[in-house]
C-alpha atoms as a PDB file:
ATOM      1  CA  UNK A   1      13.257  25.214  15.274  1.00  0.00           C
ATOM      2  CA  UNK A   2       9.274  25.676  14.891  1.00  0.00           C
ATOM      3  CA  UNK A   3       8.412  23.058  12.408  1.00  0.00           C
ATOM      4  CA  UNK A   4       5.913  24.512   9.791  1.00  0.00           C
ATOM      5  CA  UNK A   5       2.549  23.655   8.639  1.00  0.00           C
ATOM      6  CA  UNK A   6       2.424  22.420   4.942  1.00  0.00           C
ATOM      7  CA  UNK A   7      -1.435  22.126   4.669  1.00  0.00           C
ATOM      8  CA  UNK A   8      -3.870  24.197   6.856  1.00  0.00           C
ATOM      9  CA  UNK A   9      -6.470  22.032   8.744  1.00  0.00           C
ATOM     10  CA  UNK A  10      -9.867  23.073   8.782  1.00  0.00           C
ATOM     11  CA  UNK A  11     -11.875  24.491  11.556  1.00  0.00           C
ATOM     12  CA  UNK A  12     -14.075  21.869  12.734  1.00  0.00           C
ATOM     13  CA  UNK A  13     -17.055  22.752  14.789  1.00  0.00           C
ATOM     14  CA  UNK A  14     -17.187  19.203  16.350  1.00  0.00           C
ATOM     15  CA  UNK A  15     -13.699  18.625  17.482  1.00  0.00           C
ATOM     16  CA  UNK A  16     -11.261  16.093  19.590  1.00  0.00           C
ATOM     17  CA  UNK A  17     -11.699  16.866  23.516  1.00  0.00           C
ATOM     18  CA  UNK A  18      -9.327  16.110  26.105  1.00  0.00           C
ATOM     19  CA  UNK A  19     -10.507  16.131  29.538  1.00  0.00           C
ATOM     20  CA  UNK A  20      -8.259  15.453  32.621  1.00  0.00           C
ATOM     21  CA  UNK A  21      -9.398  14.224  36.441  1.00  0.00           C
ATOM     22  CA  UNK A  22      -6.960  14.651  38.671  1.00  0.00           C
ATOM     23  CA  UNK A  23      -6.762  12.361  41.548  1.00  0.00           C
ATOM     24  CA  UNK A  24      -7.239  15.162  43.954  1.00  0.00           C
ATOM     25  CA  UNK A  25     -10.740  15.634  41.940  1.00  0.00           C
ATOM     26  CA  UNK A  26     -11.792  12.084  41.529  1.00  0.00           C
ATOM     27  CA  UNK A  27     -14.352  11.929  44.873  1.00  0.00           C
ATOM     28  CA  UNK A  28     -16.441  14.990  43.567  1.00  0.00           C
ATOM     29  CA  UNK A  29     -16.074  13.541  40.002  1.00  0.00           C
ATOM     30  CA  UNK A  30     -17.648  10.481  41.665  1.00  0.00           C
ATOM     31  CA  UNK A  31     -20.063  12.224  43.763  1.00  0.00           C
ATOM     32  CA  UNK A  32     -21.515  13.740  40.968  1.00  0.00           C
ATOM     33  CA  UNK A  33     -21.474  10.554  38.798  1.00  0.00           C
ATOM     34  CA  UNK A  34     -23.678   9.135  41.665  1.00  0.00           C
ATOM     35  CA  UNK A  35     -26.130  11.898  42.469  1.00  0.00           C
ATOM     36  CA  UNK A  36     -26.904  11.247  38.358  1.00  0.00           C
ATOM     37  CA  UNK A  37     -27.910   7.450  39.377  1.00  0.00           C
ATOM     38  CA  UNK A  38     -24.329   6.387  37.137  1.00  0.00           C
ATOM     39  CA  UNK A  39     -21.901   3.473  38.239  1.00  0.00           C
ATOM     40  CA  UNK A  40     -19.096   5.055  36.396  1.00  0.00           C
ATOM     41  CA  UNK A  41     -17.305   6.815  38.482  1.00  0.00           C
ATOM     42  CA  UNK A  42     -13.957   7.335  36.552  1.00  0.00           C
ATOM     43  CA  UNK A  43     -10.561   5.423  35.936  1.00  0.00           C
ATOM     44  CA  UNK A  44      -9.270   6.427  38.966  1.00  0.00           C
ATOM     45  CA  UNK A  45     -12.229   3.936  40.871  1.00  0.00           C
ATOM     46  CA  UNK A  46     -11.450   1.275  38.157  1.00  0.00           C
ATOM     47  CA  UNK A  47     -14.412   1.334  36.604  1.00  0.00           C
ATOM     48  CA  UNK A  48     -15.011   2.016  33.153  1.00  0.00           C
ATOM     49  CA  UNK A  49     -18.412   3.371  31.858  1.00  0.00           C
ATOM     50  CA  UNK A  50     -21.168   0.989  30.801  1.00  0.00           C
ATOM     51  CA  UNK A  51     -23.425   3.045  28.844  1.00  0.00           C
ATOM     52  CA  UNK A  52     -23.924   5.501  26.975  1.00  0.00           C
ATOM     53  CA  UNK A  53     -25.454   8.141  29.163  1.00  0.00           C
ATOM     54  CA  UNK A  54     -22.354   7.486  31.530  1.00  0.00           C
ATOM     55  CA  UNK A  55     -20.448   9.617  28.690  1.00  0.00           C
ATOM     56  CA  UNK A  56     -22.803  12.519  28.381  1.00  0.00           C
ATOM     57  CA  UNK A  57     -22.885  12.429  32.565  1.00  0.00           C
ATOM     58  CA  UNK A  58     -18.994  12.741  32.117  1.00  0.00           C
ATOM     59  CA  UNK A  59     -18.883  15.801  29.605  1.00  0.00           C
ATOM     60  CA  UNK A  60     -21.038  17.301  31.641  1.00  0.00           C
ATOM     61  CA  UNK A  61     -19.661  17.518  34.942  1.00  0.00           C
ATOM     62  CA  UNK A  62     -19.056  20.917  35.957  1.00  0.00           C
ATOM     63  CA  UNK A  63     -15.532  20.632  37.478  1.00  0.00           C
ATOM     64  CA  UNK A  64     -14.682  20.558  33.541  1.00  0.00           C
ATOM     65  CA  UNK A  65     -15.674  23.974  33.375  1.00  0.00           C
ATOM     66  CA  UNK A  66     -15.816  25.599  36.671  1.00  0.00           C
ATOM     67  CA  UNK A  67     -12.045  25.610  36.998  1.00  0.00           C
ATOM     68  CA  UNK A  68     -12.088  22.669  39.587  1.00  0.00           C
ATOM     69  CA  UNK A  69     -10.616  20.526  36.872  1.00  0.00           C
ATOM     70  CA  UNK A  70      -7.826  21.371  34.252  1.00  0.00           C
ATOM     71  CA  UNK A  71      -9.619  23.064  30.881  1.00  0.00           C
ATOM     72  CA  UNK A  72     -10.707  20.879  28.361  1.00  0.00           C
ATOM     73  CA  UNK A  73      -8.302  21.079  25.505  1.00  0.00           C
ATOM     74  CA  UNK A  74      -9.396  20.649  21.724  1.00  0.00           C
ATOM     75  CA  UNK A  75      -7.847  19.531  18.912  1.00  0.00           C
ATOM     76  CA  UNK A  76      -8.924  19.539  15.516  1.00  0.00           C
ATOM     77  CA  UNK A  77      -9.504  16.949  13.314  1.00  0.00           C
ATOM     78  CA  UNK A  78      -8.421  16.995   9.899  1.00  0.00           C
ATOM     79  CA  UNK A  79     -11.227  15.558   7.114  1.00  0.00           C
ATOM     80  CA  UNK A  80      -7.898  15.007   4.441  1.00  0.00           C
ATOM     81  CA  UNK A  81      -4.631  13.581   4.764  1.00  0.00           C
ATOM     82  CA  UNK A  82      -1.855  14.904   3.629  1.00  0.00           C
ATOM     83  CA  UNK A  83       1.205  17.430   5.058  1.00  0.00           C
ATOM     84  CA  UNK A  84       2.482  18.137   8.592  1.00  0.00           C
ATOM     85  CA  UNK A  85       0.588  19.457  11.893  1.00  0.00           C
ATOM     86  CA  UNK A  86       2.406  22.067  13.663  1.00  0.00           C
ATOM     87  CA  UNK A  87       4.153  19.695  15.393  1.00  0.00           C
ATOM     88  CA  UNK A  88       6.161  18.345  12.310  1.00  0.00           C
ATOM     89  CA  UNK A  89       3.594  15.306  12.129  1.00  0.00           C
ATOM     90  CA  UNK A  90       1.936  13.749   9.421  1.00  0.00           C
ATOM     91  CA  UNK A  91      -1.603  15.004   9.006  1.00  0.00           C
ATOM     92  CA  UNK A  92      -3.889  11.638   8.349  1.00  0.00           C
ATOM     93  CA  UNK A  93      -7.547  11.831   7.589  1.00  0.00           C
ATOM     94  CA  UNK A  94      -9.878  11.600  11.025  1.00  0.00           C
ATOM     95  CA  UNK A  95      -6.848  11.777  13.493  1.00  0.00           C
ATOM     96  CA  UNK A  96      -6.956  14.244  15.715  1.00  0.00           C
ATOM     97  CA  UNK A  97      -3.785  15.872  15.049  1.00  0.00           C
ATOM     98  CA  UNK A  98      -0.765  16.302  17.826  1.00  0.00           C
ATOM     99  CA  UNK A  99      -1.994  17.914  20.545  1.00  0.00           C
ATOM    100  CA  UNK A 100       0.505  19.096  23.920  1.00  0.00           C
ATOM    101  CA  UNK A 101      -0.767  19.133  27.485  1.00  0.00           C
ATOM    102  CA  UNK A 102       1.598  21.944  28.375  1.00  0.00           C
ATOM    103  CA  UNK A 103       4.273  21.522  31.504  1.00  0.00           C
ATOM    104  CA  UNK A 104       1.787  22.370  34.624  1.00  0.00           C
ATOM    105  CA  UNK A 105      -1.678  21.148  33.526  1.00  0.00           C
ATOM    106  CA  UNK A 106      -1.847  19.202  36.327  1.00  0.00           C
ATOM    107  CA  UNK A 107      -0.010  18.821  39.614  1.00  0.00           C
ATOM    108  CA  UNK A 108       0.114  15.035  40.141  1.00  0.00           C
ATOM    109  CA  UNK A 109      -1.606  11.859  38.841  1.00  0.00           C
ATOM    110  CA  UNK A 110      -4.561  11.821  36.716  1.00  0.00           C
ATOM    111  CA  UNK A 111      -6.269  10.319  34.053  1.00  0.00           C
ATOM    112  CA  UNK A 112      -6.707  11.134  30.641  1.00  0.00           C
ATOM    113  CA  UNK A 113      -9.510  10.960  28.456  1.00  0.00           C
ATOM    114  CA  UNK A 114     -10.328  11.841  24.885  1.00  0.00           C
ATOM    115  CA  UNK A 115     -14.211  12.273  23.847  1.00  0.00           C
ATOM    116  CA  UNK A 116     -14.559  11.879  20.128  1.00  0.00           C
ATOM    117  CA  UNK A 117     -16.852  12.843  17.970  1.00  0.00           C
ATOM    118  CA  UNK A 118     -18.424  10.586  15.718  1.00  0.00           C
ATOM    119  CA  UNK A 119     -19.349  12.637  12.663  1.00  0.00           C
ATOM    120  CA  UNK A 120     -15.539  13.276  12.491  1.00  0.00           C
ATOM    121  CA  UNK A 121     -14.121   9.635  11.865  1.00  0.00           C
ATOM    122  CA  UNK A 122     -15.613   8.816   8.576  1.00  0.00           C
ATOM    123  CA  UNK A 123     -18.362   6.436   8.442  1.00  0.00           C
ATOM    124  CA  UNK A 124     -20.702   5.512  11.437  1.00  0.00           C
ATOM    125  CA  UNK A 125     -18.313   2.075  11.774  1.00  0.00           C
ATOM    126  CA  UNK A 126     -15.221   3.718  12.390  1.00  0.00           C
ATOM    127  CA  UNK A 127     -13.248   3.813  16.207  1.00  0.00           C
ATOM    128  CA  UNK A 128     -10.431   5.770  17.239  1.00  0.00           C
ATOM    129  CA  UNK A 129      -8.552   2.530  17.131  1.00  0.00           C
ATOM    130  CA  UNK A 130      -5.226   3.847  18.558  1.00  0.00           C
ATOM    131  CA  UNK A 131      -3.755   6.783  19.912  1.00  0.00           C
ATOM    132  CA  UNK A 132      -0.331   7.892  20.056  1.00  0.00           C
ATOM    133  CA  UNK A 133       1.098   9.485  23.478  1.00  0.00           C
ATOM    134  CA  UNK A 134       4.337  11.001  24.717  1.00  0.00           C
ATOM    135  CA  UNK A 135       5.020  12.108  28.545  1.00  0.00           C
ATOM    136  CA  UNK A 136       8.635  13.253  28.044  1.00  0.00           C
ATOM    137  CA  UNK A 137       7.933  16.042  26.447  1.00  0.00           C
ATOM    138  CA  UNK A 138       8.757  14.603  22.544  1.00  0.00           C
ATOM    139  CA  UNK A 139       5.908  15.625  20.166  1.00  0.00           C
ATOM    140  CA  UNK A 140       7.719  13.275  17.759  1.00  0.00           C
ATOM    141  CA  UNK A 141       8.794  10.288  19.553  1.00  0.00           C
ATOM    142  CA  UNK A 142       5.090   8.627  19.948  1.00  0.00           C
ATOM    143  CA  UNK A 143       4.254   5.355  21.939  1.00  0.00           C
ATOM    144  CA  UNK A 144       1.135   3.369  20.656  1.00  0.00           C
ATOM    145  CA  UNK A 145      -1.414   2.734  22.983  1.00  0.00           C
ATOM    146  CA  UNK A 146      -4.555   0.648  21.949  1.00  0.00           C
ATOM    147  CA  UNK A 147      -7.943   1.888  22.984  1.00  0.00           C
ATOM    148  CA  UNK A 148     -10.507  -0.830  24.232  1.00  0.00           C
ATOM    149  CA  UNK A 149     -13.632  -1.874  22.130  1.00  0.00           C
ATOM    150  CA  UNK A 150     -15.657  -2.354  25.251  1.00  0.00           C
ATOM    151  CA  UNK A 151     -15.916   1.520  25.686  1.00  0.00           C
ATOM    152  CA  UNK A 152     -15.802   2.575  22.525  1.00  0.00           C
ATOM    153  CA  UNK A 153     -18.166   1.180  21.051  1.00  0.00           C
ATOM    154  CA  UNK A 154     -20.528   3.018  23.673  1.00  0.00           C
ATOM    155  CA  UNK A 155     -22.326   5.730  21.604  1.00  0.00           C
ATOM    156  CA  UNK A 156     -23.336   9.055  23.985  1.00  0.00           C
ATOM    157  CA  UNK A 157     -25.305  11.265  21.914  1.00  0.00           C
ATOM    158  CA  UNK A 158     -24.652  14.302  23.556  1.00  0.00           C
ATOM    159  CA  UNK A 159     -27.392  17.253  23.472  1.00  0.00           C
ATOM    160  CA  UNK A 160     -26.362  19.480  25.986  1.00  0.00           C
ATOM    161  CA  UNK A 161     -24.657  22.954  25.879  1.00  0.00           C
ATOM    162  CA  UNK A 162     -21.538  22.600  26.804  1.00  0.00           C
ATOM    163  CA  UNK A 163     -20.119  20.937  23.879  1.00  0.00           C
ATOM    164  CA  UNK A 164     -21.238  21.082  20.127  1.00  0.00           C
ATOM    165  CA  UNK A 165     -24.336  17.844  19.644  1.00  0.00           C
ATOM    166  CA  UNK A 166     -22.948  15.407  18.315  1.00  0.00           C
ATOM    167  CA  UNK A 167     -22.541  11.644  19.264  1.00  0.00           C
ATOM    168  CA  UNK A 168     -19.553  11.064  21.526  1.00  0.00           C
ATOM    169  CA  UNK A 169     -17.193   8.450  22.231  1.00  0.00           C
ATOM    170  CA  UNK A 170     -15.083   7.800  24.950  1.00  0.00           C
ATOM    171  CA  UNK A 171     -11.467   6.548  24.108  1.00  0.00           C
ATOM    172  CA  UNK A 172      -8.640   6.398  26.742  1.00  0.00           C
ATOM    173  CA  UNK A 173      -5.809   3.267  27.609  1.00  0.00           C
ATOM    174  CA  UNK A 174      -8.153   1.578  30.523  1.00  0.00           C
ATOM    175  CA  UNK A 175      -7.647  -1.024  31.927  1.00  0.00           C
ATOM    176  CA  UNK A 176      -4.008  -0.094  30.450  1.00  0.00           C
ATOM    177  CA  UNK A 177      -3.050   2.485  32.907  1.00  0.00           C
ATOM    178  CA  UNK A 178      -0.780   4.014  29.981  1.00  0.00           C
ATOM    179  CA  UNK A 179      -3.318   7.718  30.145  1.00  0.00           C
ATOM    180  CA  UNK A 180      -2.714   6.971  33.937  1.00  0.00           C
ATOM    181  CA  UNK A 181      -0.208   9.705  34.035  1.00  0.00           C
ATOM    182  CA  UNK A 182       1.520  11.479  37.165  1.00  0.00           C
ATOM    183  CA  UNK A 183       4.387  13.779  35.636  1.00  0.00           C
ATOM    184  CA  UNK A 184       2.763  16.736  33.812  1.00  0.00           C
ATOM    185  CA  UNK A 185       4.142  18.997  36.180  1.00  0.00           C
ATOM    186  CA  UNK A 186       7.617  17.979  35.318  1.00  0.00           C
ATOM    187  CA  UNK A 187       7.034  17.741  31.084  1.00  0.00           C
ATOM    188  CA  UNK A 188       4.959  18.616  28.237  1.00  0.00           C
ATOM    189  CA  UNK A 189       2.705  15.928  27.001  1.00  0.00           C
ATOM    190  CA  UNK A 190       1.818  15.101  23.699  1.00  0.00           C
ATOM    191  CA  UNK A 191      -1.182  12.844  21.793  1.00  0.00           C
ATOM    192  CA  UNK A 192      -2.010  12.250  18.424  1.00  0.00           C
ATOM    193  CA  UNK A 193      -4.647  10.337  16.839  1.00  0.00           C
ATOM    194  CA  UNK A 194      -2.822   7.283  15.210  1.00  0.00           C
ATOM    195  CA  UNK A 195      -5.251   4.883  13.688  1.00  0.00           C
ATOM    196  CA  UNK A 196      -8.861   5.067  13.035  1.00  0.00           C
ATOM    197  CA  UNK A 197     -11.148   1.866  11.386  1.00  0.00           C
END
């Protein structure tokens, strides 16, 4: 049974991106990081980003949308809280509502890593504090995973034209390798923004 939506959920132009490295892509991920003079070079090198500009580096990087890469996926994020998402969820105010990584996306390990925009989490304070993720193929059944200040609270304040402008932040489980996933070609996966403050 297709669970229904009780409340329709506006169409944001800023919205919640998902972008994926897969291992096999993490040496021209990290080739390009370095031609751009960054030290961030992606989870998969155990390094998380330092500044700012390390997150408009990543949104830009052309495997995103050259095909070398899975396609960014986008979820919307609703201003109001209040019914279901499509996934029988509860809608809550500046979460990013359930969003599936369908059975395929990618063929082995990778990473996983949500870009946020700031103008979509209520005031300039708030962080995507937690998000919730599934990897057996249960959009209900979510684990809690905790997202780490020390990236967050980087700011990129993106300006390219790729993406809408906005001011971006990066949230994903690092140094928790919980978005350190290698069974997407086996099941569906499934996040949902959880807590936001």
């Amino acid at each position: 049974m297709t669970p229904s939506i009780t409340q329709s959920i506006p169409d944001n132009t800023s919205k919640a991106l998902l972008f994926i490295i897969e291992g096999t892509n993490n040496n021209a991920f990290a080739t390009y990081m370095n031609n751009n003079s960054s030290t961030f070079y992606g989870f998969g090198f155990a390094a998380p980003p330092s500044t700012g500009t390390d997150i408009t580096l990543f949104m830009d990087w052309p495997g995103f949308y050259d095909g070398t890469a899975p396609t960014v996926i986008q979820a919307d994020i609703p201003q109001s809280s209040g019914g279901n998402d499509s996934f029988g969820n509860p809608i809550s105010q500046y979460n990013f509502v359930t969003t599936e990584v369908p059975q395929g996306t990618v063929s082995g390990g990778a990473w996983y890593y949500w870009l946020i925009p700031q103008s979509k989490i209520g005031v300039s304070t708030n962080r995507q504090l937690s998000i919730g993720y599934n990897i057996n193929s249960d959009p209900n059944t979510l684990i809690t995973a905790n997202m780490s200040s020390s990236i967050y609270n980087l700011a990129g304040n993106y300006t390219g034209s790729n993406w809408p402008a906005d001011t971006y932040r990066m949230y994903s489980s690092y140094a928790n390798t919980a978005f350190s996933i290698s069974n997407n070609n086996t099941d569906d996966l499934y996040f949902k923004g959880n807590t936001v403050g």
